[in-house]
Protein backbone atom coordinates (compact mmCIF):
# COMPACT_ATOMS: atom_id res chain seq x y z
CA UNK A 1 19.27 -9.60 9.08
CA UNK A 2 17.43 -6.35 9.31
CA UNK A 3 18.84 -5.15 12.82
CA UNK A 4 17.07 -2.71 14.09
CA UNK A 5 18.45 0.84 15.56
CA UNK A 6 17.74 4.33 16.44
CA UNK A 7 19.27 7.52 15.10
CA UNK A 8 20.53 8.78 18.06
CA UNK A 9 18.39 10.86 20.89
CA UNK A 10 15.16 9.46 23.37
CA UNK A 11 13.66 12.03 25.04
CA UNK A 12 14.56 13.03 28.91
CA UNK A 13 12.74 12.14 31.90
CA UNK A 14 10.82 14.97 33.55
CA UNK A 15 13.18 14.56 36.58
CA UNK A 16 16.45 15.38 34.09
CA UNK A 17 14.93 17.85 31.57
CA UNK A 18 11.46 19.51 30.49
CA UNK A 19 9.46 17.11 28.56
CA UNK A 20 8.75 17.62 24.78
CA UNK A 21 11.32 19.82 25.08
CA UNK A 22 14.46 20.01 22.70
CA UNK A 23 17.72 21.13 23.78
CA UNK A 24 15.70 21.53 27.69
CA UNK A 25 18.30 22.85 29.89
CA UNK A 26 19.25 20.25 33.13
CA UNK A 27 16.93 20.08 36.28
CA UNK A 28 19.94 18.99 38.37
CA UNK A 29 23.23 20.16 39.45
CA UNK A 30 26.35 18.37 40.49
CA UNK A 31 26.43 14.87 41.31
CA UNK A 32 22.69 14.65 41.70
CA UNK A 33 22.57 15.57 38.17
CA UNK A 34 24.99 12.64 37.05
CA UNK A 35 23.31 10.27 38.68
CA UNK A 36 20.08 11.48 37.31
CA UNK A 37 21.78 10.81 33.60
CA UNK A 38 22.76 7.33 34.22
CA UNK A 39 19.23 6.78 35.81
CA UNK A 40 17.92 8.01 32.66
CA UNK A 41 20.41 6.49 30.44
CA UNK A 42 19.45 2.96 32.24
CA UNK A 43 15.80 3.93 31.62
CA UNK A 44 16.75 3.78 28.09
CA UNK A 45 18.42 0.85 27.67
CA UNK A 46 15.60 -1.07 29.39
CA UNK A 47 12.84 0.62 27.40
CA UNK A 48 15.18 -0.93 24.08
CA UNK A 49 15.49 -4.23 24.85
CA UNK A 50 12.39 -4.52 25.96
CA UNK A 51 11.23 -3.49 22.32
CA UNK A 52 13.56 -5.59 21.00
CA UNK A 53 15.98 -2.99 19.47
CA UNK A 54 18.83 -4.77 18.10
CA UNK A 55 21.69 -2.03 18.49
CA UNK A 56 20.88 0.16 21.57
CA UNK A 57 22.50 3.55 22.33
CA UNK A 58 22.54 5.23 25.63
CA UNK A 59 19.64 7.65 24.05
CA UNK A 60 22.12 10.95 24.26
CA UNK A 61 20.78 11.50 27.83
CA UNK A 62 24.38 12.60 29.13
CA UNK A 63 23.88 15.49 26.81
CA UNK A 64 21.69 18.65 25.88
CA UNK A 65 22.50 19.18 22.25
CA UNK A 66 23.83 16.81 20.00
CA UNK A 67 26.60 19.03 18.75
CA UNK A 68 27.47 21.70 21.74
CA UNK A 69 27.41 18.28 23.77
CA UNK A 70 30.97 17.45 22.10
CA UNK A 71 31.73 20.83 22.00
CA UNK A 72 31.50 21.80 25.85
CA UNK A 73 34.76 19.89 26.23
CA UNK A 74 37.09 21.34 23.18
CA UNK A 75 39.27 24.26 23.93
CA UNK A 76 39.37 26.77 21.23
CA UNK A 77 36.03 27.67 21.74
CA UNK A 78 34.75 31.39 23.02
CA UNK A 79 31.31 30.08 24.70
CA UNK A 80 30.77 34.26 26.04
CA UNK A 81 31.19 35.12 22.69
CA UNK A 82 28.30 34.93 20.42
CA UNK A 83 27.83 35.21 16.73
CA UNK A 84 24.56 36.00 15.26
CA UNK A 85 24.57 32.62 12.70
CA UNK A 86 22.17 31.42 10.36
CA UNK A 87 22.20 27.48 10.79
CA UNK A 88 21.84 24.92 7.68
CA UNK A 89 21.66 27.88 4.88
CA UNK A 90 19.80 30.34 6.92
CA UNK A 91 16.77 27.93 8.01
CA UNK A 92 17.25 29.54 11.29
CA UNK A 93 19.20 32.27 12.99
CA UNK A 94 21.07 31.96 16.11
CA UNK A 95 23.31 33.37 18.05
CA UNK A 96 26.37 30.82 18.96
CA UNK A 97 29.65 30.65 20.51
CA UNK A 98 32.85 31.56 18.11
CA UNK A 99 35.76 29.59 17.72
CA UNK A 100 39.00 31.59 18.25
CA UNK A 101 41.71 29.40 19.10
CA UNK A 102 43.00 26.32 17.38
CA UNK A 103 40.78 23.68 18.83
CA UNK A 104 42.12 21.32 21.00
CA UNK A 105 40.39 18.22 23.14
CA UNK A 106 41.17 18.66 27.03
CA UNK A 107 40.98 14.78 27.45
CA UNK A 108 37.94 12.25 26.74
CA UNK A 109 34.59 13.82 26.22
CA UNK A 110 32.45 10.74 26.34
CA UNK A 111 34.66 7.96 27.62
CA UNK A 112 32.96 7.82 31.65
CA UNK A 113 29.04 7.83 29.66
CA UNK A 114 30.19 5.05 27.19
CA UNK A 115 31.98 3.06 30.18
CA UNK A 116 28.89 3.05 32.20
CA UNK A 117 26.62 2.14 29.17
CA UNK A 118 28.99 -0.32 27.85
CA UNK A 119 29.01 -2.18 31.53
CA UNK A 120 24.95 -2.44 30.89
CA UNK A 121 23.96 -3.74 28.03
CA UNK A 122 25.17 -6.87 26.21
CA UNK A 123 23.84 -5.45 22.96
CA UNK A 124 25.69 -4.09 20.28
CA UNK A 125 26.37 -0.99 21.31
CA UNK A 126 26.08 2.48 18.65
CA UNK A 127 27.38 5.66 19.75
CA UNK A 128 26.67 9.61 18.16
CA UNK A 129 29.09 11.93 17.11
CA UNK A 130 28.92 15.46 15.35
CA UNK A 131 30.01 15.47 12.04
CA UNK A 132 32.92 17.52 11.01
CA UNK A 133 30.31 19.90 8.50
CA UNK A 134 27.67 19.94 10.65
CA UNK A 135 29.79 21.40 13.46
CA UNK A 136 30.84 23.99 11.76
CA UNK A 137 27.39 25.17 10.50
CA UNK A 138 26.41 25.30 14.47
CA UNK A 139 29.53 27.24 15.67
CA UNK A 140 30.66 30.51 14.40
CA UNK A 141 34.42 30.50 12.91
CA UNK A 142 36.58 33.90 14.08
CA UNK A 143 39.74 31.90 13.38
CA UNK A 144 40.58 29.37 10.91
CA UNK A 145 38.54 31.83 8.44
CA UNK A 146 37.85 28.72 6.02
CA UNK A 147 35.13 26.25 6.83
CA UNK A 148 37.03 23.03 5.11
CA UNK A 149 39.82 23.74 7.42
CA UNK A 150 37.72 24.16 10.39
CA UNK A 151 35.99 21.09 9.52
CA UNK A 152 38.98 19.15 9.45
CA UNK A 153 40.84 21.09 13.05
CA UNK A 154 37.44 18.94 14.41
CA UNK A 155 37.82 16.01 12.29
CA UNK A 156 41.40 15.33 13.93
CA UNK A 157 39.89 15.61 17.58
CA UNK A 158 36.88 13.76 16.52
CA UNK A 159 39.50 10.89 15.45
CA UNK A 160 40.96 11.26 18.97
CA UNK A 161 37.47 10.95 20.54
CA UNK A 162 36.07 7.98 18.24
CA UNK A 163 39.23 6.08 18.33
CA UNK A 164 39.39 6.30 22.63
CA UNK A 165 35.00 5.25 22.39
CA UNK A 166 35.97 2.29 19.62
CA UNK A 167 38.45 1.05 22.40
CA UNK A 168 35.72 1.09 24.99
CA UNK A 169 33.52 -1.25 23.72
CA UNK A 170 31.26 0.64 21.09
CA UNK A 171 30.17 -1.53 18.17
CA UNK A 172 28.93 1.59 15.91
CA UNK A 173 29.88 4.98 15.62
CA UNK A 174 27.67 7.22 14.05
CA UNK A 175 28.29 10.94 12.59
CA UNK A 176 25.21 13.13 12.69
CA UNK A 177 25.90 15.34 9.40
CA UNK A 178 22.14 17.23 8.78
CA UNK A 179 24.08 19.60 7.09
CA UNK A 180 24.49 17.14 4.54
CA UNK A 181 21.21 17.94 3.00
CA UNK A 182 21.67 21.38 2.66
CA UNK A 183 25.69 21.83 1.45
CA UNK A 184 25.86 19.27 -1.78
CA UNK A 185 28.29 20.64 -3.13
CA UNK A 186 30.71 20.67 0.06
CA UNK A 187 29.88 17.21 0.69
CA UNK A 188 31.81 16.18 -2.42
CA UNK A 189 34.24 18.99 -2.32
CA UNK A 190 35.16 18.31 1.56
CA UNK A 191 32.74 16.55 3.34
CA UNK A 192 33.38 13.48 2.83
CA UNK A 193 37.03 13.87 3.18
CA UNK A 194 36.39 14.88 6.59
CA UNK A 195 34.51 12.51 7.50
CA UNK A 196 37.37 10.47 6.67
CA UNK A 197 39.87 11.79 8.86
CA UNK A 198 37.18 11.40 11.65
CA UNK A 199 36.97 7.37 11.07
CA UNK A 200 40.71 6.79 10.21
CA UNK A 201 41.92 4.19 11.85
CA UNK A 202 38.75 2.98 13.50
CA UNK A 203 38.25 -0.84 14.03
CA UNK A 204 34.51 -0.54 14.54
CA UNK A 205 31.57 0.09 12.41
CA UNK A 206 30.70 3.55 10.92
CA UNK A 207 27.87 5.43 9.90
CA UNK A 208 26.89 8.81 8.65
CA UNK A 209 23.45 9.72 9.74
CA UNK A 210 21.74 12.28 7.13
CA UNK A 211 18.25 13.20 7.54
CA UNK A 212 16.26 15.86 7.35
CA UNK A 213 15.94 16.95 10.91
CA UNK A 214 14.10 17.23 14.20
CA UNK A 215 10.09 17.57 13.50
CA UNK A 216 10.31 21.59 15.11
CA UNK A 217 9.04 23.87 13.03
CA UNK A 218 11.52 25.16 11.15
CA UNK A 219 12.20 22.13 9.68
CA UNK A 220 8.48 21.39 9.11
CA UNK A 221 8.44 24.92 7.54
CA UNK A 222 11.86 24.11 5.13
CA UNK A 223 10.81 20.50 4.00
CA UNK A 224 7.21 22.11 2.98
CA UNK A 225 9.01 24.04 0.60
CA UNK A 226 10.92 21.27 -0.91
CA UNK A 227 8.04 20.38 -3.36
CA UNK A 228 6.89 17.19 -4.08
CA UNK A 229 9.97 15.09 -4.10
CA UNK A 230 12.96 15.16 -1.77
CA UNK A 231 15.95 14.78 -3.55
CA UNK A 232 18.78 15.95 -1.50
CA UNK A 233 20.14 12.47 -1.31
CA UNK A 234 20.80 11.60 -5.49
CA UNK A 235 23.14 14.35 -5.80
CA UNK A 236 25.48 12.83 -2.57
CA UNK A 237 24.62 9.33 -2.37
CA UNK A 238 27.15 8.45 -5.23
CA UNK A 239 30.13 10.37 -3.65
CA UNK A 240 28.92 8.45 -0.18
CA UNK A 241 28.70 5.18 -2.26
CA UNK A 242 32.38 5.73 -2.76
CA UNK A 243 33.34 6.66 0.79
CA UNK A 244 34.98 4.47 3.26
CA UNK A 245 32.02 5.10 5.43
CA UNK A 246 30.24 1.84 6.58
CA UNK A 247 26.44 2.60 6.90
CA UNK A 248 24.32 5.43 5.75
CA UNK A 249 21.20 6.39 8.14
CA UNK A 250 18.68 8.65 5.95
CA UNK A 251 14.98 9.22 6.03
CA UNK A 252 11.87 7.24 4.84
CA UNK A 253 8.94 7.10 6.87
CA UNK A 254 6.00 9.60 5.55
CA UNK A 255 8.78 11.46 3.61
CA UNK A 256 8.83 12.98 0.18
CA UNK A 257 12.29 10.99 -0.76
CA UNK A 258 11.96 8.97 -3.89
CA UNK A 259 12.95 5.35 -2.35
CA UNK A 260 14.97 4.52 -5.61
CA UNK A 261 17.55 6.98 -4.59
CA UNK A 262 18.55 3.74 -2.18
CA UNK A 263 19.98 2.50 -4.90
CA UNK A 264 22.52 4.55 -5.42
CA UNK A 265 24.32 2.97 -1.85
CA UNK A 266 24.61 -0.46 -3.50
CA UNK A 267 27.71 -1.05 -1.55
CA UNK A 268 26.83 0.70 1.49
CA UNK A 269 24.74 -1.23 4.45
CA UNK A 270 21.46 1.12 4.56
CA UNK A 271 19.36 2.65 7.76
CA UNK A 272 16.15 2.78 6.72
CA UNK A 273 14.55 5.34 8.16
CA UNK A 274 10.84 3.92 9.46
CA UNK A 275 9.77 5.76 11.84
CA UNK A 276 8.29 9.40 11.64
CA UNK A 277 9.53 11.94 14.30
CA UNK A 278 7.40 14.67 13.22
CA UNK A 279 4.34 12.63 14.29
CA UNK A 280 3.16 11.51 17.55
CA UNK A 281 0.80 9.09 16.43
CA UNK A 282 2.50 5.87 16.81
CA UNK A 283 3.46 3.55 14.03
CA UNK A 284 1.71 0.08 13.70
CA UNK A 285 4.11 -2.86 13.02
CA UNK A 286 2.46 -3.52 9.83
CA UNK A 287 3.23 0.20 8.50
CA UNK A 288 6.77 -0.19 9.82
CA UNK A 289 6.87 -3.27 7.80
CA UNK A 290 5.35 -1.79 4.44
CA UNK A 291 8.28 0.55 4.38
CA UNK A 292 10.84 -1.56 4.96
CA UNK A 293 9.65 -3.90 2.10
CA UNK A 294 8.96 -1.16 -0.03
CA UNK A 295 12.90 -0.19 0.81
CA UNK A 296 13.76 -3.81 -0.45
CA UNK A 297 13.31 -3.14 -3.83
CA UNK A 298 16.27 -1.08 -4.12
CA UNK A 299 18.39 -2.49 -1.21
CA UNK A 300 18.88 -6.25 0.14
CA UNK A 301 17.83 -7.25 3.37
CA UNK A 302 21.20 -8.12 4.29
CA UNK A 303 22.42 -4.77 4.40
CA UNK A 304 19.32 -2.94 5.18
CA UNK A 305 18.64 -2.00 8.72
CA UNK A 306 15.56 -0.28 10.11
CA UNK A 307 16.14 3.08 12.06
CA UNK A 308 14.02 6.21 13.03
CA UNK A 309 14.31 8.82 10.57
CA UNK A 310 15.82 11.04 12.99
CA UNK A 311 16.30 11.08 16.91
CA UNK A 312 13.19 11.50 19.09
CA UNK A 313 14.07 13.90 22.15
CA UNK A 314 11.07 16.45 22.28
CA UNK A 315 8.48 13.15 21.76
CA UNK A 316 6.36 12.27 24.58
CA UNK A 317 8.25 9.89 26.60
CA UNK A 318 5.34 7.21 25.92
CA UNK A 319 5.35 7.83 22.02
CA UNK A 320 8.85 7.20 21.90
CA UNK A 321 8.50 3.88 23.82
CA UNK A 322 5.69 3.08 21.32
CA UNK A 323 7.37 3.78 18.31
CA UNK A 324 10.57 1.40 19.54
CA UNK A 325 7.90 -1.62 20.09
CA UNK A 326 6.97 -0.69 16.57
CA UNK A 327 9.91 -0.65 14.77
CA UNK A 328 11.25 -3.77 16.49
CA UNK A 329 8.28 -5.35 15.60
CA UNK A 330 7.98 -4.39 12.45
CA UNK A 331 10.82 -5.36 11.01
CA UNK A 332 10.56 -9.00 13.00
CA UNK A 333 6.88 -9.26 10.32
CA UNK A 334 9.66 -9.01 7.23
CA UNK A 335 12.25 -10.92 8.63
CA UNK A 336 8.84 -13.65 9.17
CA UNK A 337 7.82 -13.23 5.48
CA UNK A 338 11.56 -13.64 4.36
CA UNK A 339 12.07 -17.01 6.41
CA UNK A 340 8.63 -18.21 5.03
């Protein structure tokens, strides 16, 4: 009862990437910079445990960006050819690489990182994936000229790519959909039923992790203007309630989202986001534990798990390892109170 995860990312070791950096480009080359990722990746696993994380991932430390990370592999995909793009409704322009080709895995993307992590850990193991929308808000589209068909082109190799992961050991599988927040409307015309065709046929758990990003400050900037209550999540949660998805990862700690809106998933198990990743200052256990009870009212223990709100790569290396002693012991204070 009240297992306790991370979203996804841990921030890099100086000797892989620049600190407090996101999306830092690689110090290494080559099979010095391999090693350095399992190094890191080990790091990782260590620093979890130690905390007493319940289901550990390998921290995304094989990769730079948690959606070009999956991409770098697909065919299909002009990486020379840029497209001036505004990301998740124009919070910020970019200029990204175009798809124009049918897109097409070359083989397994991830299979040699989850191998490795599998073979150290005995914890339940959670993997990250891009989700079907949110890829196609980070990649410009100069050939299927319809994002709900790009969306599910990716879907189908995503299916390829979870199913191959599933067979290697991984407990969880999680799809990072941000874009969530921003494209209601999709979500219920499409979304969802990509998501689908990513976890068909999947014999492990899934998850759709929906938050409201990375504490940079664009998204500082966009949730300021979001007034005094957050509530992205009531007009998807039902349609997600419905889903075939397993778990739904969204965001709690020192966040404007109105907690009942949890209960809306009362069939869904819930990540409880309790950690804040736009803050450095490290949680105390205690805090942790006042908003995981306070989550309680709406959703049962037994399917309510304690997460971060979102992943932690540009954190201070030390924060990070603070704020997983936190959450770990945080929710061990409820799970005391609920035995008493």
């Amino acid at each position: 009862m009240l297992e306790t995860t991370i979203a996804g990312s841990l921030p890099k070791p100086a000797w892989l990437a620049e600190p407090e950096t996101l999306w830092a480009a690689w110090q290494l080359e080559g099979a010095a910079l391999e090693e350095a990722k399992r190094d890191a990746a080990l790091l990782w696993l260590k620093e979890q445990e130690d905390a007493g994380i319940d289901v550990v991932s390998n921290g995304e430390q094989f990769r730079v960006h948690f959606v070009h990370g999956f991409l770098e592999s697909i065919e299909g995909i002009d990486w020379q050819k840029k497209t001036k793009m505004g990301i998740r409704d124009d919070r910020y322009v970019v200029e990204v690489p175009t798809v124009t080709a049918p897109v097409r895995r070359r083989g397994p993307v991830h299979g040699a990182e989850v191998r490795f992590t599998r073979a150290h850990t005995k914890q339940r193991l959670k993997f990250t994936l891009p989700g079907p929308m949110t890829i196609c808000d980070t990649i410009a589209d100069a050939h299927y000229g319809a994002r709900p068909d790009m969306a599910m082109a990716f879907a189908e190799i995503l299916n390829q790519e979870a199913r191959e992961l599933a067979a290697l050991g991984v407990d969880l599988i999680q799809f990072d959909e941000p874009a969530f927040n921003v494209f209601m409307k999709d979500v219920k015309d499409w979304g969802i039923a990509a998501l689908h065709k990513a976890i068909e046929g999947l014999d492990c758990t899934t998850a759709v992790h929906i938050c409201y990003g990375y504490g940079i400050e664009a998204n500082i900037q966009w949730k300021e203007s979001l007034g005094g209550e957050w509530r992205q999540y009531e007009e998807i949660f039902p349609a997600l309630n419905d889903s075939r998805i397993d778990q739904i990862s969204l965001e709690c700690a020192d966040s404007h989202v109105p907690l009942e809106l949890i209960g809306l998933l009362k069939d869904k198990a819930v990540m409880v986001g309790a950690i804040n990743v736009a803050d450095n200052a490290v949680e105390s256990p205690e805090k942790v534990a006042a908003t995981i009870t306070a989550a309680m009212d709406y959703v049962d223990p037994e399917r309510l798990l304690p997460c971060t709100n979102c992943g932690m790569a540009p954190m201070p290396r030390a924060v990070a390892a603070g704020k997983l002693k936190a959450l770990a012991e945080g929710a061990a204070l409820v799970r005391g109170k609920l035995a008493r």
